[in-house]
C-alpha atoms as a PDB file:
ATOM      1  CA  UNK A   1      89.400 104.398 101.018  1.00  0.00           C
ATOM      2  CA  UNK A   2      93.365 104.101 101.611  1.00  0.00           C
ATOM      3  CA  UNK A   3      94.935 107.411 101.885  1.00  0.00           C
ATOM      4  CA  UNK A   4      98.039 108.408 100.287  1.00  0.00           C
ATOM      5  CA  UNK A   5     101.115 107.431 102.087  1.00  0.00           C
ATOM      6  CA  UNK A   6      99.316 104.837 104.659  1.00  0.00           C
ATOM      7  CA  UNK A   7     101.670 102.901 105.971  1.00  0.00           C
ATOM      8  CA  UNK A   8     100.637  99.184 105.902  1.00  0.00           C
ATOM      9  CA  UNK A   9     101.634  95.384 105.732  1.00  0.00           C
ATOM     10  CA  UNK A  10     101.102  92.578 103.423  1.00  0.00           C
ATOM     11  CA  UNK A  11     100.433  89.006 103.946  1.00  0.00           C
ATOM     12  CA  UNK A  12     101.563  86.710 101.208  1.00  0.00           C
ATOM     13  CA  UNK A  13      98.668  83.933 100.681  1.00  0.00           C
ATOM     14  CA  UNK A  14     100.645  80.376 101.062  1.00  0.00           C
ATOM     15  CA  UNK A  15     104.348  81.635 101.399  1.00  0.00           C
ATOM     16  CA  UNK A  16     104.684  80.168 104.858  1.00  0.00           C
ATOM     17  CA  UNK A  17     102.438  78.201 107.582  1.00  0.00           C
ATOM     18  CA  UNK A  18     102.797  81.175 109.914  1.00  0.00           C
ATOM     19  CA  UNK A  19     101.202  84.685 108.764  1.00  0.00           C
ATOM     20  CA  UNK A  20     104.006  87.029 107.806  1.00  0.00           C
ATOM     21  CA  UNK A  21     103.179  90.676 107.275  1.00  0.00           C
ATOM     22  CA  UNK A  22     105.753  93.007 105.430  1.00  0.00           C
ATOM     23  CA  UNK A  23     105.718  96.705 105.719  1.00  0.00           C
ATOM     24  CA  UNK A  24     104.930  98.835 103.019  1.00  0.00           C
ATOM     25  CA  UNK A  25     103.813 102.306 101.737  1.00  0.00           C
ATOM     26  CA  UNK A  26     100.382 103.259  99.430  1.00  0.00           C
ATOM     27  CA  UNK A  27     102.093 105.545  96.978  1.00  0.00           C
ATOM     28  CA  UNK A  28      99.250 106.404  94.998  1.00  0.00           C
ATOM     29  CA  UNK A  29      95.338 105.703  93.553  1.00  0.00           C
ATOM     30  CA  UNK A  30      94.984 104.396  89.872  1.00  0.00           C
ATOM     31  CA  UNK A  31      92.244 103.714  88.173  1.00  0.00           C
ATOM     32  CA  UNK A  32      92.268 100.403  89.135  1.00  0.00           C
ATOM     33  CA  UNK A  33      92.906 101.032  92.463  1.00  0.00           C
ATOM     34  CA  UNK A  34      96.517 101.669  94.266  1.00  0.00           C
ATOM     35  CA  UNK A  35     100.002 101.615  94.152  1.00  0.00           C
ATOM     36  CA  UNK A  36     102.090 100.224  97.165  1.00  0.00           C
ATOM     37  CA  UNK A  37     105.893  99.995  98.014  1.00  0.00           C
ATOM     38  CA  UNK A  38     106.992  97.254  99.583  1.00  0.00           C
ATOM     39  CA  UNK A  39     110.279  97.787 101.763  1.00  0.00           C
ATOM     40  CA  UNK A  40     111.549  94.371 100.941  1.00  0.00           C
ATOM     41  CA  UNK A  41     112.146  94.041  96.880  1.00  0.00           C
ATOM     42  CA  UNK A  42     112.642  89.762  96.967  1.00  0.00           C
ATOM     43  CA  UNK A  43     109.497  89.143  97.369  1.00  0.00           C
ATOM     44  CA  UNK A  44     107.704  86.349  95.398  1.00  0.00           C
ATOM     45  CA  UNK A  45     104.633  88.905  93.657  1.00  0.00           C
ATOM     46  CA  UNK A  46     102.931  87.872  90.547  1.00  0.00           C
ATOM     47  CA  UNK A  47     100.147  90.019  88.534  1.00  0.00           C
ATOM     48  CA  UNK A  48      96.305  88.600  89.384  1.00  0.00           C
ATOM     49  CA  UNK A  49      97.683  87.249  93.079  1.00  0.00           C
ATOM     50  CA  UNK A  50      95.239  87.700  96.021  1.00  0.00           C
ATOM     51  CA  UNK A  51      96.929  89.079  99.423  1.00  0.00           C
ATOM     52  CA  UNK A  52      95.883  90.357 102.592  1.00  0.00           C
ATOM     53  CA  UNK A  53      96.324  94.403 103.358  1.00  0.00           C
ATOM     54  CA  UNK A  54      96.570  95.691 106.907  1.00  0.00           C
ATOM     55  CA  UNK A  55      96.531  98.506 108.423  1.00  0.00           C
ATOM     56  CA  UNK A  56      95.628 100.745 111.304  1.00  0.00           C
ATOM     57  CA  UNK A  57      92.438 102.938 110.949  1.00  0.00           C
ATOM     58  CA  UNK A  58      91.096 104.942 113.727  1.00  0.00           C
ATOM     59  CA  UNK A  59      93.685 103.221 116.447  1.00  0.00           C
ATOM     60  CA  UNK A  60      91.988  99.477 115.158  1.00  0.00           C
ATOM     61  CA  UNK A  61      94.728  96.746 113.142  1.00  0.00           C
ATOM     62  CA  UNK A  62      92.270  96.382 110.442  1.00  0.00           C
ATOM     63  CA  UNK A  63      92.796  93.361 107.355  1.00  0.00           C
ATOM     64  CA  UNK A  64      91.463  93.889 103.811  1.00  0.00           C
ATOM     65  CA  UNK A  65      91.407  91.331 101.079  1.00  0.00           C
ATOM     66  CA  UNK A  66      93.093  92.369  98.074  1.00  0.00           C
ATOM     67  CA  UNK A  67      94.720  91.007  94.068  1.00  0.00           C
ATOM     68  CA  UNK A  68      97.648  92.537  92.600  1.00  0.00           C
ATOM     69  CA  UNK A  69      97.419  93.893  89.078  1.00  0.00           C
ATOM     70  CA  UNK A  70     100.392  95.256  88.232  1.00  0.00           C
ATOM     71  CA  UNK A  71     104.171  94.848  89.107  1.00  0.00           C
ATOM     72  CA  UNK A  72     106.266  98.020  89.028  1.00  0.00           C
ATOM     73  CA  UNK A  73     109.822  97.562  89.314  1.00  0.00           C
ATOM     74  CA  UNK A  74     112.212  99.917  91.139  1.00  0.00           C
ATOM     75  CA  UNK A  75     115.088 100.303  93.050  1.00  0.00           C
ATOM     76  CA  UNK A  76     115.606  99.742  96.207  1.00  0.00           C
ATOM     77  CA  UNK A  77     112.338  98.723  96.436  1.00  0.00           C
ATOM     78  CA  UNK A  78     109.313  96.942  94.799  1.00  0.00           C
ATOM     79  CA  UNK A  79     106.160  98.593  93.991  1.00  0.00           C
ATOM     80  CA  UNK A  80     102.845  96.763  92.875  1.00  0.00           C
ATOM     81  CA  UNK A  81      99.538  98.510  91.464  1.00  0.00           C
ATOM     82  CA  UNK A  82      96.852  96.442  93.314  1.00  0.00           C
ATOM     83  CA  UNK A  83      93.000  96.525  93.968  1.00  0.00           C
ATOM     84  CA  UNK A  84      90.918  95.878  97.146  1.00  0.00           C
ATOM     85  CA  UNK A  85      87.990  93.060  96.794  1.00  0.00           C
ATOM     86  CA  UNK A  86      86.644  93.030 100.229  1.00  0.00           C
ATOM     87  CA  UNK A  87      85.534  95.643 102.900  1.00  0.00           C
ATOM     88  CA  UNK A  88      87.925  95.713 106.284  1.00  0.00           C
ATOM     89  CA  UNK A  89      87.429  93.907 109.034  1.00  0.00           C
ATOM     90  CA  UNK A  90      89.081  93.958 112.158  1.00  0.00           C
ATOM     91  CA  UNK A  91      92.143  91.900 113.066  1.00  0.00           C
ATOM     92  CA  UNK A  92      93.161  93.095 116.504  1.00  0.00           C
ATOM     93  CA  UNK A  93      94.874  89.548 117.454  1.00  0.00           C
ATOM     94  CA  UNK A  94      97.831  91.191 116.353  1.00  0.00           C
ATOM     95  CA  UNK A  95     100.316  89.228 118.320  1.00  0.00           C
ATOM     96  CA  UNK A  96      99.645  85.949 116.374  1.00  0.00           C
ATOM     97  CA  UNK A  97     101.472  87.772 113.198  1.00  0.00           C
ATOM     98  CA  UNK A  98     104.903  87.390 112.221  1.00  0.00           C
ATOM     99  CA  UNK A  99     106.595  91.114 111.266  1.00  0.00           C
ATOM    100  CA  UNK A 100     109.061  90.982 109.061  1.00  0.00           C
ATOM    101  CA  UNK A 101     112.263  92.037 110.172  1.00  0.00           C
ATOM    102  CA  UNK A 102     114.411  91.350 106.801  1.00  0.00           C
ATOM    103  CA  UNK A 103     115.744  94.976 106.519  1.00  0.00           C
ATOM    104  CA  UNK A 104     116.826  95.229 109.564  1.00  0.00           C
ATOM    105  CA  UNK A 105     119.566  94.309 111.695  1.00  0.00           C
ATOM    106  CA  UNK A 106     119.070  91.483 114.479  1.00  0.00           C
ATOM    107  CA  UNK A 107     120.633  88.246 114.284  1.00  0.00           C
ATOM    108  CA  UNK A 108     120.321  84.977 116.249  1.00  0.00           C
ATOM    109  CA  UNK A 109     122.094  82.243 117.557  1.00  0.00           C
ATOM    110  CA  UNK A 110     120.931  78.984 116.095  1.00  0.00           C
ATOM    111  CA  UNK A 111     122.776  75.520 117.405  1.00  0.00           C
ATOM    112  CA  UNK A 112     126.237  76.267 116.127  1.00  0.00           C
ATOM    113  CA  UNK A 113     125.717  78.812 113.606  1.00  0.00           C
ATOM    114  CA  UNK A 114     126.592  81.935 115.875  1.00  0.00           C
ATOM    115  CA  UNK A 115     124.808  85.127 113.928  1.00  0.00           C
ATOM    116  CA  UNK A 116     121.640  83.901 111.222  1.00  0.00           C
ATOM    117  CA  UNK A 117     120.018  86.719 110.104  1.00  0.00           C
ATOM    118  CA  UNK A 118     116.702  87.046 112.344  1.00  0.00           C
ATOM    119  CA  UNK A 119     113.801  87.442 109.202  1.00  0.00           C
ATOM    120  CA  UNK A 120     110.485  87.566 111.139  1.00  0.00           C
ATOM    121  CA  UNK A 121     109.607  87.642 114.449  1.00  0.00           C
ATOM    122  CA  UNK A 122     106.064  87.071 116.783  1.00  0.00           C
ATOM    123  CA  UNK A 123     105.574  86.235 120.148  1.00  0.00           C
ATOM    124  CA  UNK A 124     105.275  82.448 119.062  1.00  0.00           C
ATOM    125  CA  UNK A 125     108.527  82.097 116.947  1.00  0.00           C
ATOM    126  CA  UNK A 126     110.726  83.073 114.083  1.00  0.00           C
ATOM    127  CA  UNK A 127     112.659  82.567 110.972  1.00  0.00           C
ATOM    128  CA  UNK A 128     116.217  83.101 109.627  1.00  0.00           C
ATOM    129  CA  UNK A 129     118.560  82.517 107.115  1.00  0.00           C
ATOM    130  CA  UNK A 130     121.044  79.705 108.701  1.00  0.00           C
ATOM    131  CA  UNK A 131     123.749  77.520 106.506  1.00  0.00           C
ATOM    132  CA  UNK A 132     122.606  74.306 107.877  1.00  0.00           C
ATOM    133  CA  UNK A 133     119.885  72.150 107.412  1.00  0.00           C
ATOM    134  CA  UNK A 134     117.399  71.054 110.125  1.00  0.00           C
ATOM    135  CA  UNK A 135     114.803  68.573 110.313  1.00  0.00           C
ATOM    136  CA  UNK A 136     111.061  69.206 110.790  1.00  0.00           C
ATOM    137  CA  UNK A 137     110.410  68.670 114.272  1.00  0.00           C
ATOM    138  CA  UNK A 138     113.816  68.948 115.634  1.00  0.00           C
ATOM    139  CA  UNK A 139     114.544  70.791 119.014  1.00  0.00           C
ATOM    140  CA  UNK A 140     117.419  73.102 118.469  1.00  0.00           C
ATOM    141  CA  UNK A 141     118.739  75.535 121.007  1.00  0.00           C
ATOM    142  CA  UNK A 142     118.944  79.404 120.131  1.00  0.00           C
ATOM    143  CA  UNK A 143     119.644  82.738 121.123  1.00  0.00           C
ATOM    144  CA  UNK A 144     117.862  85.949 120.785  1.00  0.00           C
ATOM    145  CA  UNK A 145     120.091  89.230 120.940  1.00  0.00           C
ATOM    146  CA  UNK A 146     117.690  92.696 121.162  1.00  0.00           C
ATOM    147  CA  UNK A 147     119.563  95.809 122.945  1.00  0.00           C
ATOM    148  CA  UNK A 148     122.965  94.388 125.176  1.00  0.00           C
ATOM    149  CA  UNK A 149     121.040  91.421 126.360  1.00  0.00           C
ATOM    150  CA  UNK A 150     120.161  87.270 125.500  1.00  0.00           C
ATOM    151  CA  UNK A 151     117.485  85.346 125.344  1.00  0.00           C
ATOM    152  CA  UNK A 152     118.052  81.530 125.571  1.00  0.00           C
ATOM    153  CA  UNK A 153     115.741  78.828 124.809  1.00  0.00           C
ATOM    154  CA  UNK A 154     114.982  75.933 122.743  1.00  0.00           C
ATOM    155  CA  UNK A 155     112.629  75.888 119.520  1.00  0.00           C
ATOM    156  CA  UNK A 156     110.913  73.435 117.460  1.00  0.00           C
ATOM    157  CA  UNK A 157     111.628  73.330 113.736  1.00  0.00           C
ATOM    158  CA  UNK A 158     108.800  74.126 111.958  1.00  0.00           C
ATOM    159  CA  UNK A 159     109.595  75.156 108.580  1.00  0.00           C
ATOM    160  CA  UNK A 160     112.517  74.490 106.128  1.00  0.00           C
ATOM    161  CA  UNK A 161     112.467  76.883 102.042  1.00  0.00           C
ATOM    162  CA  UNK A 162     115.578  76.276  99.999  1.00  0.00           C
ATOM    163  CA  UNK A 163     116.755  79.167  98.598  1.00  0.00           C
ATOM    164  CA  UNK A 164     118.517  80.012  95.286  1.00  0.00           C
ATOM    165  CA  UNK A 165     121.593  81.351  97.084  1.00  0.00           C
ATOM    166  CA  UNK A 166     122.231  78.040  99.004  1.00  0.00           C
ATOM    167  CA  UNK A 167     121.387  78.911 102.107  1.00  0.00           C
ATOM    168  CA  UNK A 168     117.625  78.081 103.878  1.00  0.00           C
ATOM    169  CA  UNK A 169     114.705  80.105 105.350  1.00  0.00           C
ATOM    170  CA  UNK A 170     114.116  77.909 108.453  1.00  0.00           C
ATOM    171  CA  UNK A 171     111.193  78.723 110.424  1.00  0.00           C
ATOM    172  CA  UNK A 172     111.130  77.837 115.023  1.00  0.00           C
ATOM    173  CA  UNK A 173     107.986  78.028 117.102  1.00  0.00           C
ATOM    174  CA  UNK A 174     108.430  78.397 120.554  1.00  0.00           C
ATOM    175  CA  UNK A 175     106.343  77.280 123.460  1.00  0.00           C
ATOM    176  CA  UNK A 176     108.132  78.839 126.244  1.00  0.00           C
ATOM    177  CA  UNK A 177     105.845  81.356 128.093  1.00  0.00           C
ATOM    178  CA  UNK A 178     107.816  84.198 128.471  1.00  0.00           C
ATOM    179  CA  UNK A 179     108.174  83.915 132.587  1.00  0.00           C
ATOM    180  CA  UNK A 180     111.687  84.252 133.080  1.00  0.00           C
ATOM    181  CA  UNK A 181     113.455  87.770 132.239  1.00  0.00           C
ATOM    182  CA  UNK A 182     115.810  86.448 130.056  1.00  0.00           C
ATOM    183  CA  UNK A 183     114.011  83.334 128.740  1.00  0.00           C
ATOM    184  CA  UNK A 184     113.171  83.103 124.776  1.00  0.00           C
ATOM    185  CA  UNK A 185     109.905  83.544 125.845  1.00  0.00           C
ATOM    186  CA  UNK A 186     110.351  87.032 126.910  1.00  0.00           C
ATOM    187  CA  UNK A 187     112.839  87.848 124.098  1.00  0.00           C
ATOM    188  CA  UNK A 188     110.018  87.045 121.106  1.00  0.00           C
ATOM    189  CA  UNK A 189     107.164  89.040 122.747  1.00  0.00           C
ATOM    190  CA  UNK A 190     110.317  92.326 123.819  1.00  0.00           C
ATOM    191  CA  UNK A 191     111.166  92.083 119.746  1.00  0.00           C
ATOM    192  CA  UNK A 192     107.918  91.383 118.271  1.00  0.00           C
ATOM    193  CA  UNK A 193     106.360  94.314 119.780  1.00  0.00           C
ATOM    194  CA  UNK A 194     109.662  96.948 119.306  1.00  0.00           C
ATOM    195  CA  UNK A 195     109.386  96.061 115.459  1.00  0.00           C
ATOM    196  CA  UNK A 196     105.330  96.732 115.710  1.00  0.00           C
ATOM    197  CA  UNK A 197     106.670  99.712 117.393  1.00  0.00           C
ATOM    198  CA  UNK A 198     109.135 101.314 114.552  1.00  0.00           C
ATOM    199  CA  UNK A 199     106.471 100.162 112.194  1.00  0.00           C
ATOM    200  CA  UNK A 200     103.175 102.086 113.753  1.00  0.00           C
ATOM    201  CA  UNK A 201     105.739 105.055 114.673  1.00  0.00           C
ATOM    202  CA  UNK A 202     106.982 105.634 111.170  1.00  0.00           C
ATOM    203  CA  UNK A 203     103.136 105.816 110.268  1.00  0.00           C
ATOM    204  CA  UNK A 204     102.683 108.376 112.121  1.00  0.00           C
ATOM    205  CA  UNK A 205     105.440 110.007 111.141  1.00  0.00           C
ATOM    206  CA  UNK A 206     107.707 109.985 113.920  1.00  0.00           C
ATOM    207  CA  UNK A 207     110.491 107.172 113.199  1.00  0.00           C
END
């Protein structure tokens, strides 16, 4: 059973080739099951959708299948009633996800577009909201900033989602191994694990 202000993440079935997970909070138990928070409040949620839950339980990244029945709207957030319909298993490869890093405040360097806003991160790649449009497949050069310092590389265009403002979600995977101390490489595994960090230590209640 999911206890009362768990802190967990969602993975959105289809919304891009890589796994995203965003961060949320149960709020509650129903009758139908639980209520959960979501920090982000644009997400794309509709009632009867199946999603992926997961969560740490007894220091293991654990993944539970799971259908929304209910959307709760709120401010600043969004907050779905949902029900679990699967046991947990284990997911420990953990640094194959994309975390979601909409809410918070890192940027990057794409081409010529000097500060997108950085929208998920893993070790492998990442997303942002840029102006331009790139081609699938295209090698583009980027910076990463994290704490004073730069990460340089190039990326591989992976994914391209129109939005309704104008501007596009475009989506890099790296291949660079992380060797060098300031290679892109070492910049996606330093920010992919700080942002597991701030999640897992505002679950236990000490961020």
């Amino acid at each position: 059973m999911l206890g009362v202000d768990l802190k967990v993440f969602v993975q959105i079935p289809g919304e891009s080739e890589q796994r995203i997970l965003h961060p949320g909070t149960i709020k509650g138990t129903t009758e139908e099951g639980y209520t959960l928070q979501l920090e982000e409040k644009d997400l794309s949620l509709d009632a009867g959708q199946d999603f992926l839950l997961y969560f740490e339980e007894r220091r293991e990244f654990m993944q539970q299948p799971a259908r929304i029945n209910a959307i709760m709207e709120g401010e600043p957030s969004l907050t779905i009633g949902f029900a679990t319909t699967g046991d947990p298993v284990s997911a420990e490869s953990r640094e194959c996800y994309r975390v979601s890093t909409a809410l918070a405040d890192y940027v990057a360097s794409v081409a010529d577009e000097p500060s997108c806003k950085l929208m998920d991160v893993s070790v492998t790649g990442f997303s942002v909201i840029a102006e331009k449009n790139y081609s699938i497949g295209q090698s583009v050069p980027v910076k990463l900033f994290f704490e004073n310092r730069e990460f340089t590389g190039t990326v591989t265009v992976q994914s391209i989602k129109q939005l309704p403002t104008g501007k596009i979600r475009t989506g890099f995977y790296s291949t660079d191994p992380g060797v060098a101390r300031d290679s892109l490489g070492r910049g996606l595994q330093t920010i992919s694990m700080a942002v597991q960090r701030q999640h897992l230590r505002r679950q236990a209640g000490t961020g």
